[in-house]
Protein backbone atom coordinates (compact mmCIF):
# COMPACT_ATOMS: atom_id res chain seq x y z
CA UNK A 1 0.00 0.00 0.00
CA UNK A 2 1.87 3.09 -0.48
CA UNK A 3 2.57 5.20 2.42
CA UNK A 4 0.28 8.40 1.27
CA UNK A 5 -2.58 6.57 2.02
CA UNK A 6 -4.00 7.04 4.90
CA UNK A 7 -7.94 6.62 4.89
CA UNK A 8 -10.70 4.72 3.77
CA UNK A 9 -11.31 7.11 1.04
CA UNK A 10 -7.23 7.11 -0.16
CA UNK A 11 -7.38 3.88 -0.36
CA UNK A 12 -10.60 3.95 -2.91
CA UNK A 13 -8.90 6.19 -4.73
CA UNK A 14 -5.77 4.46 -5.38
CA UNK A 15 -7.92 1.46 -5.98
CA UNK A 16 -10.01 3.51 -8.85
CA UNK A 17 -7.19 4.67 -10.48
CA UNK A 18 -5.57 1.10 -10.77
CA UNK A 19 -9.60 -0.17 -12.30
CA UNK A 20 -9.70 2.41 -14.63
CA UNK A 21 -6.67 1.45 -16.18
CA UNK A 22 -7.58 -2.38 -16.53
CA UNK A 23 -11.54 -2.36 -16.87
CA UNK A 24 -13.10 -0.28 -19.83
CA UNK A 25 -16.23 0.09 -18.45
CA UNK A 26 -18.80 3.20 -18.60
CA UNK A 27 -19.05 3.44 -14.09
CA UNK A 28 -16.72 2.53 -11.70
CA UNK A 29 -17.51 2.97 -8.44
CA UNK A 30 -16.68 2.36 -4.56
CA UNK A 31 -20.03 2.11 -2.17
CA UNK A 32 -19.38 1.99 2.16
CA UNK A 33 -22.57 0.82 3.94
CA UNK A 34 -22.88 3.87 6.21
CA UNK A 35 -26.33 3.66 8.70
CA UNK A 36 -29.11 2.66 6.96
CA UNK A 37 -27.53 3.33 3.35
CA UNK A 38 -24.70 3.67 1.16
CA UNK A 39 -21.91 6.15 0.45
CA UNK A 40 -20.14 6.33 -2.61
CA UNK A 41 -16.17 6.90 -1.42
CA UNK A 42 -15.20 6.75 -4.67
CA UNK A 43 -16.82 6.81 -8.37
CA UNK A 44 -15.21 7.38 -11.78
CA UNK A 45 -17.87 7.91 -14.66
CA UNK A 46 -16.79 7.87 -18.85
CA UNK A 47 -19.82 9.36 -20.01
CA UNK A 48 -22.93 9.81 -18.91
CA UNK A 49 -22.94 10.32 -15.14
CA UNK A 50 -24.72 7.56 -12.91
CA UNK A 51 -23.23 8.25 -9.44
CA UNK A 52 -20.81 10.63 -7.87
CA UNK A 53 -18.24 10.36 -5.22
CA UNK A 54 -19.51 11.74 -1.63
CA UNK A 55 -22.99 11.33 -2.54
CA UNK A 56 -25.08 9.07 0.49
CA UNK A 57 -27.98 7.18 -0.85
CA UNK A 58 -30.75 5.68 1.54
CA UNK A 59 -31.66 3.13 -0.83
CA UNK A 60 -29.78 0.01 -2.25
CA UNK A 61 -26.96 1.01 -4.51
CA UNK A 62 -28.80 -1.58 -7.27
CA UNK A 63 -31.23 0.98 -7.63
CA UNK A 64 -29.71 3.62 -8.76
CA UNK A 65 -27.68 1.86 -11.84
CA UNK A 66 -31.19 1.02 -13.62
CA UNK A 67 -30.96 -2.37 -16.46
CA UNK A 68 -27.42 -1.48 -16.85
CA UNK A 69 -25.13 -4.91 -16.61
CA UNK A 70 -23.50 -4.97 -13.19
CA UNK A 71 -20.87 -6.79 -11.45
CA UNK A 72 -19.89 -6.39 -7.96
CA UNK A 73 -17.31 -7.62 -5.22
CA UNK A 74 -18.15 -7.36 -1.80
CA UNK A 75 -15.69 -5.40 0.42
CA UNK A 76 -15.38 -7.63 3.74
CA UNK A 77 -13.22 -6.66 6.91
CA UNK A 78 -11.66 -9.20 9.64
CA UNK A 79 -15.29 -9.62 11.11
CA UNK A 80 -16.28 -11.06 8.44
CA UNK A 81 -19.06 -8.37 7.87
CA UNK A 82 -19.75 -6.94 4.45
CA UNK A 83 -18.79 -3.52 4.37
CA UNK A 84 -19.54 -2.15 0.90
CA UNK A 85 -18.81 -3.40 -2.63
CA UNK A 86 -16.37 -2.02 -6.00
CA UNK A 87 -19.22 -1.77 -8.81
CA UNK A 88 -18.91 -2.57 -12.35
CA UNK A 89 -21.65 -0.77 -14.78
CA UNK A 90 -21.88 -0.81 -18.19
CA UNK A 91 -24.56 -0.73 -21.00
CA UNK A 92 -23.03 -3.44 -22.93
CA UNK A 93 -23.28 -6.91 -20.80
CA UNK A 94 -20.30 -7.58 -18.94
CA UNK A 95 -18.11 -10.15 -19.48
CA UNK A 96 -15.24 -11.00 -16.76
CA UNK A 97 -11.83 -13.30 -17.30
CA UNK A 98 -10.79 -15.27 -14.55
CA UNK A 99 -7.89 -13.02 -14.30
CA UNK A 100 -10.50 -9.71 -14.21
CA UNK A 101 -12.20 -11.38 -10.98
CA UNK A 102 -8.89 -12.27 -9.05
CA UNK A 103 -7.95 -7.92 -9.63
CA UNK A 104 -11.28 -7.46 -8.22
CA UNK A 105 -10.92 -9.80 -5.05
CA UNK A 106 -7.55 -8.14 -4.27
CA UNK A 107 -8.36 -4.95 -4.45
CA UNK A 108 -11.77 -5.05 -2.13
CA UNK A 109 -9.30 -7.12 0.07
CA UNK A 110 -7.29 -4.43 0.14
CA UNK A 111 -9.95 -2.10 0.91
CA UNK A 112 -11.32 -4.19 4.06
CA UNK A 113 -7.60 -4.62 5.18
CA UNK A 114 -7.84 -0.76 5.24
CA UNK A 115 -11.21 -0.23 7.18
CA UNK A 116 -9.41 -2.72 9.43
CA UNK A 117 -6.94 0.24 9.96
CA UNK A 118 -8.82 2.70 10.23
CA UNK A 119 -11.71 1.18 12.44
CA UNK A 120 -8.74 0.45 15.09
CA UNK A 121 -8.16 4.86 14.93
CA UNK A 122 -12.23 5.15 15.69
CA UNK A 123 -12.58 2.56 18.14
CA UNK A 124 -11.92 2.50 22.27
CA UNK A 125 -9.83 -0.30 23.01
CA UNK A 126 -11.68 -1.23 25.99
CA UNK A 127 -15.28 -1.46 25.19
CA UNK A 128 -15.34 -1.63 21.34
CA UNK A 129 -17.43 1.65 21.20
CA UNK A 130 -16.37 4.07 18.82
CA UNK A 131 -14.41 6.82 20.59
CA UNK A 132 -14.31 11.01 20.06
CA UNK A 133 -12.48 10.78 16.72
CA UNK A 134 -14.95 8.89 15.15
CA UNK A 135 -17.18 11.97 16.68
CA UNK A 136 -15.21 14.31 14.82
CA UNK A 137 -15.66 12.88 11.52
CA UNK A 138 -19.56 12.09 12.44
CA UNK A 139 -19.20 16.31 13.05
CA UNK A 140 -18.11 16.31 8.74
CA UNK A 141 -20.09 14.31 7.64
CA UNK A 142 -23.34 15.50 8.94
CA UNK A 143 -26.34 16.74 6.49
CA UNK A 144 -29.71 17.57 7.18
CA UNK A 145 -30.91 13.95 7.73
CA UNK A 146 -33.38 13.85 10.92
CA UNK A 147 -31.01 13.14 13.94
CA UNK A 148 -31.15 12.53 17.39
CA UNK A 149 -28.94 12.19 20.47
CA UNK A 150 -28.72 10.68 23.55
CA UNK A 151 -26.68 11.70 26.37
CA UNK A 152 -25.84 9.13 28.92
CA UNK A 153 -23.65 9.74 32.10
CA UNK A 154 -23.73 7.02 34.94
CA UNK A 155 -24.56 7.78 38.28
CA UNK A 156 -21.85 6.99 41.21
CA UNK A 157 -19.40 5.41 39.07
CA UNK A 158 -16.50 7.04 40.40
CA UNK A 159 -17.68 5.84 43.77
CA UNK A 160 -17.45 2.26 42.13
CA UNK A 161 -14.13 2.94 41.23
CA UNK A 162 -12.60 3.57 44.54
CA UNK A 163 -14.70 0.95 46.66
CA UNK A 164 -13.78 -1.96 44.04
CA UNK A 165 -11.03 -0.78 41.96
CA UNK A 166 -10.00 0.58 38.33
CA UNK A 167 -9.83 -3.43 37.28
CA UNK A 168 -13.92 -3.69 38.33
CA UNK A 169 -14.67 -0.56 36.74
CA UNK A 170 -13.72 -1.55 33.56
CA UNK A 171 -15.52 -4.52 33.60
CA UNK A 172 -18.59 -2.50 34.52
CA UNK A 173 -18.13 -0.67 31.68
CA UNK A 174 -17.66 -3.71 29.29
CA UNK A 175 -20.57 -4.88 30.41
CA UNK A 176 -22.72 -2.11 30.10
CA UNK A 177 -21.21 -0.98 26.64
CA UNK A 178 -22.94 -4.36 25.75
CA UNK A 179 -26.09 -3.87 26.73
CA UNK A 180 -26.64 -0.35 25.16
CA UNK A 181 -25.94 -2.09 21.88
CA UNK A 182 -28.57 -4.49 22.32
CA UNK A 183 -31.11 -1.35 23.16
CA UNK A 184 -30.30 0.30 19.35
CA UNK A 185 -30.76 0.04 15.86
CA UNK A 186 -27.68 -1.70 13.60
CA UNK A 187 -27.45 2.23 11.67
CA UNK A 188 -27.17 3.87 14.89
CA UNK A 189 -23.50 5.02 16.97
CA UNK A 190 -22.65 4.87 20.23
CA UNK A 191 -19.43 6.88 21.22
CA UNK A 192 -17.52 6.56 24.69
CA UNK A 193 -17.30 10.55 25.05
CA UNK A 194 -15.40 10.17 27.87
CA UNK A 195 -14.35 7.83 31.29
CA UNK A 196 -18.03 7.71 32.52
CA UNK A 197 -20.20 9.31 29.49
CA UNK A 198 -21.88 7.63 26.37
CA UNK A 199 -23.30 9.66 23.35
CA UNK A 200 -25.80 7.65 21.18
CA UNK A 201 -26.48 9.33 17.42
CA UNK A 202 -29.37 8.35 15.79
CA UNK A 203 -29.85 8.42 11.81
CA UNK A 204 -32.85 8.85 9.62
CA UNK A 205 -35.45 9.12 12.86
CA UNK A 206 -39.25 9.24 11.31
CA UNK A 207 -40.54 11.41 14.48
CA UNK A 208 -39.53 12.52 17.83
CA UNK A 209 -40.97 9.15 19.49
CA UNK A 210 -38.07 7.18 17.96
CA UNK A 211 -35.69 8.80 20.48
CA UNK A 212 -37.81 8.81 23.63
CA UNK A 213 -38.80 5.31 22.74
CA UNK A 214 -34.84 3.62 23.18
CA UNK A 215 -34.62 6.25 25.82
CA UNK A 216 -37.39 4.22 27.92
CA UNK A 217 -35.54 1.66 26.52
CA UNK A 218 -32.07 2.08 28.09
CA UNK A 219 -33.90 3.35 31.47
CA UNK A 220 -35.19 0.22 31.67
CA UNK A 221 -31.92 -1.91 31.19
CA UNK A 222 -30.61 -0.44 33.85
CA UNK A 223 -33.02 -1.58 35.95
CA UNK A 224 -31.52 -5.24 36.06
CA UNK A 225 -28.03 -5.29 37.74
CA UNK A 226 -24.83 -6.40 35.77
CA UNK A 227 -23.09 -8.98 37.80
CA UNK A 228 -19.21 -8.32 37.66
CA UNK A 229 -16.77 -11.28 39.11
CA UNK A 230 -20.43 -13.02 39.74
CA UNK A 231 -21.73 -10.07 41.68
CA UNK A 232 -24.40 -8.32 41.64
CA UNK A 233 -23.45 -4.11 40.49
CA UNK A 234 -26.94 -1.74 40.37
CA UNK A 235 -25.96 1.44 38.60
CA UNK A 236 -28.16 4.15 37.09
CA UNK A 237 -27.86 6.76 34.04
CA UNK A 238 -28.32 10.36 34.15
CA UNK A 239 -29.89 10.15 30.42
CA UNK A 240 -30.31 13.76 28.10
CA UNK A 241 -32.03 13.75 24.81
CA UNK A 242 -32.16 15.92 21.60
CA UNK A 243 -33.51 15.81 18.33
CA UNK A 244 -33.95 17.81 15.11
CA UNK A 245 -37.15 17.34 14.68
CA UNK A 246 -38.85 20.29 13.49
CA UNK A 247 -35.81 22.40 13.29
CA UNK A 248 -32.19 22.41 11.87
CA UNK A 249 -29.63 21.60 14.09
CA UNK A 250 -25.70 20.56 13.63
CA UNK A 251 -24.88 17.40 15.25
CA UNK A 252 -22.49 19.18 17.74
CA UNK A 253 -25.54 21.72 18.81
CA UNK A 254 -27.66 18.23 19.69
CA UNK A 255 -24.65 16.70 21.58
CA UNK A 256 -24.33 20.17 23.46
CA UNK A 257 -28.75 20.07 23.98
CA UNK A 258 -28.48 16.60 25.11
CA UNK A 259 -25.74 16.97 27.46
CA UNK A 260 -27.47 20.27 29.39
CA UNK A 261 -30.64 17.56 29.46
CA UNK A 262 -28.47 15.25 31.37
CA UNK A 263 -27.25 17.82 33.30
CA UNK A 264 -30.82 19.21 34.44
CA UNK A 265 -31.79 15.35 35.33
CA UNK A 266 -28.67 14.88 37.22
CA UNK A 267 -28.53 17.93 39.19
CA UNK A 268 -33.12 17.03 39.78
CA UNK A 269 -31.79 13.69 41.12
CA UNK A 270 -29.56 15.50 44.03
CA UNK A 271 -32.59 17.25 45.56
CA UNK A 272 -33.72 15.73 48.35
């Protein structure tokens, strides 16, 4: 891989390039499952233009290239997921050598070696969440899509932490990192914001409801205790919640709404 790469989206690029010069086709393109859809990273067009790179489509890529002959190779990481695909298109029927297919298969391997890469930058180490960097680039890649946010902060933790120890702590976290996934959707993000503090960022909502709906949710999980070392550990959230709904708002204004929530229910729990 040459050493100026250093994304996702180098990566497609240099990957492109290399297509263009051995497939004569009309579209060439690189799709990323992002949420509930698909971005194209990277798209190189002859003629007639059928997709563009950067553009997010909430529908599968297949229906956007119309009758056109297609062939595609799905990009796959180490967790064996399928994480986009390098497209084919063109009006004539396509018609693939052995040798064409094996090009294809390294370059998508390639490409899932390098999401490898780059989801070890995004990710905290200890609970598998993504972490504040992936944030930042949630921060860029915002549009006007109907969001929502969740602000969680847990109650006591520090408290926790000095009766049991940093080593129980973490565990505690693990554990409850796991069941916050189980409370969400596949397309939405939870983000360790920081030691004690979980953002959850919520794609393509239909209505308000959505949100307060996994916000009952995750109140109730809490509810059950997470046994740690086989014992027993009852903790509970401070939760805040914004959405868009109605109005435009940037990603970092919800995450700033949803954390003075959690602040207002936090400081409500204190009185006596």
């Amino acid at each position: 891989m040459p050493s100026n790469i250093r994304s996702l989206d180098d990566a497609a690029g240099h990957v492109l390039q290399l297509l263009t010069r051995f497939f004569h086709v009309d579209t060439l393109f690189i799709a990323i499952k992002e949420g509930s859809g698909h971005r194209i990273v990277q798209a190189y067009n002859r003629k007639d233009v059928i997709v563009q790179s950067g553009m997010t489509y909430r529908t599968d890529v297949s229906t956007i290239i119309g009758q056109r002959s297609t062939y595609f190779v799905p990009i796959s990481a180490s967790d064996h997921l399928i994480h986009g695909a390098i497209y084919l298109v063109d009006r004539d029927r396509l018609s693939l050598s052995g040798d064409d297919v094996t090009v294809l298969n390294s370059m998508a391997a390639l490409l899932g070696y390098t999401i490898d890469l780059e989801y070890a930058t995004v990710t905290d180490s200890l609970t598998g969440l993504y972490n504040r960097r992936f944030l930042d680039e949630l921060f860029q890649r915002h549009t006007d899509a109907p969001l929502g946010v969740i602000f969680i902060d847990l109650n006591e933790f520090k408290q926790i932490n000095d009766n049991y120890g940093h080593d129980f702590g973490d565990l505690l976290l693990i554990e409850i990192a796991k069941r916050l996934k189980q409370q969400i959707r596949q397309s939405d993000r939870i983000i360790r914001y920081g030691g004690d503090e979980f953002i959850i960022c919520f794609q393509n909502l239909n209505e308000e409801n959505g949100v307060r709906a996994v916000y009952d949710k995750i109140s109730a999980s809490f509810l059950d205790p997470f046994i740690i070392n086989g014992q027993p550990v009852f903790i509970s959230p401070s939760i805040g919640v914004s959405s868009n709904q109605g109005r435009y708002a940037s990603l970092k204004q919800l995450i700033m709404d949803a954390d003075q929530a959690m602040y207002q229910m936090k400081q409500t729990r204190k009185k006596p």
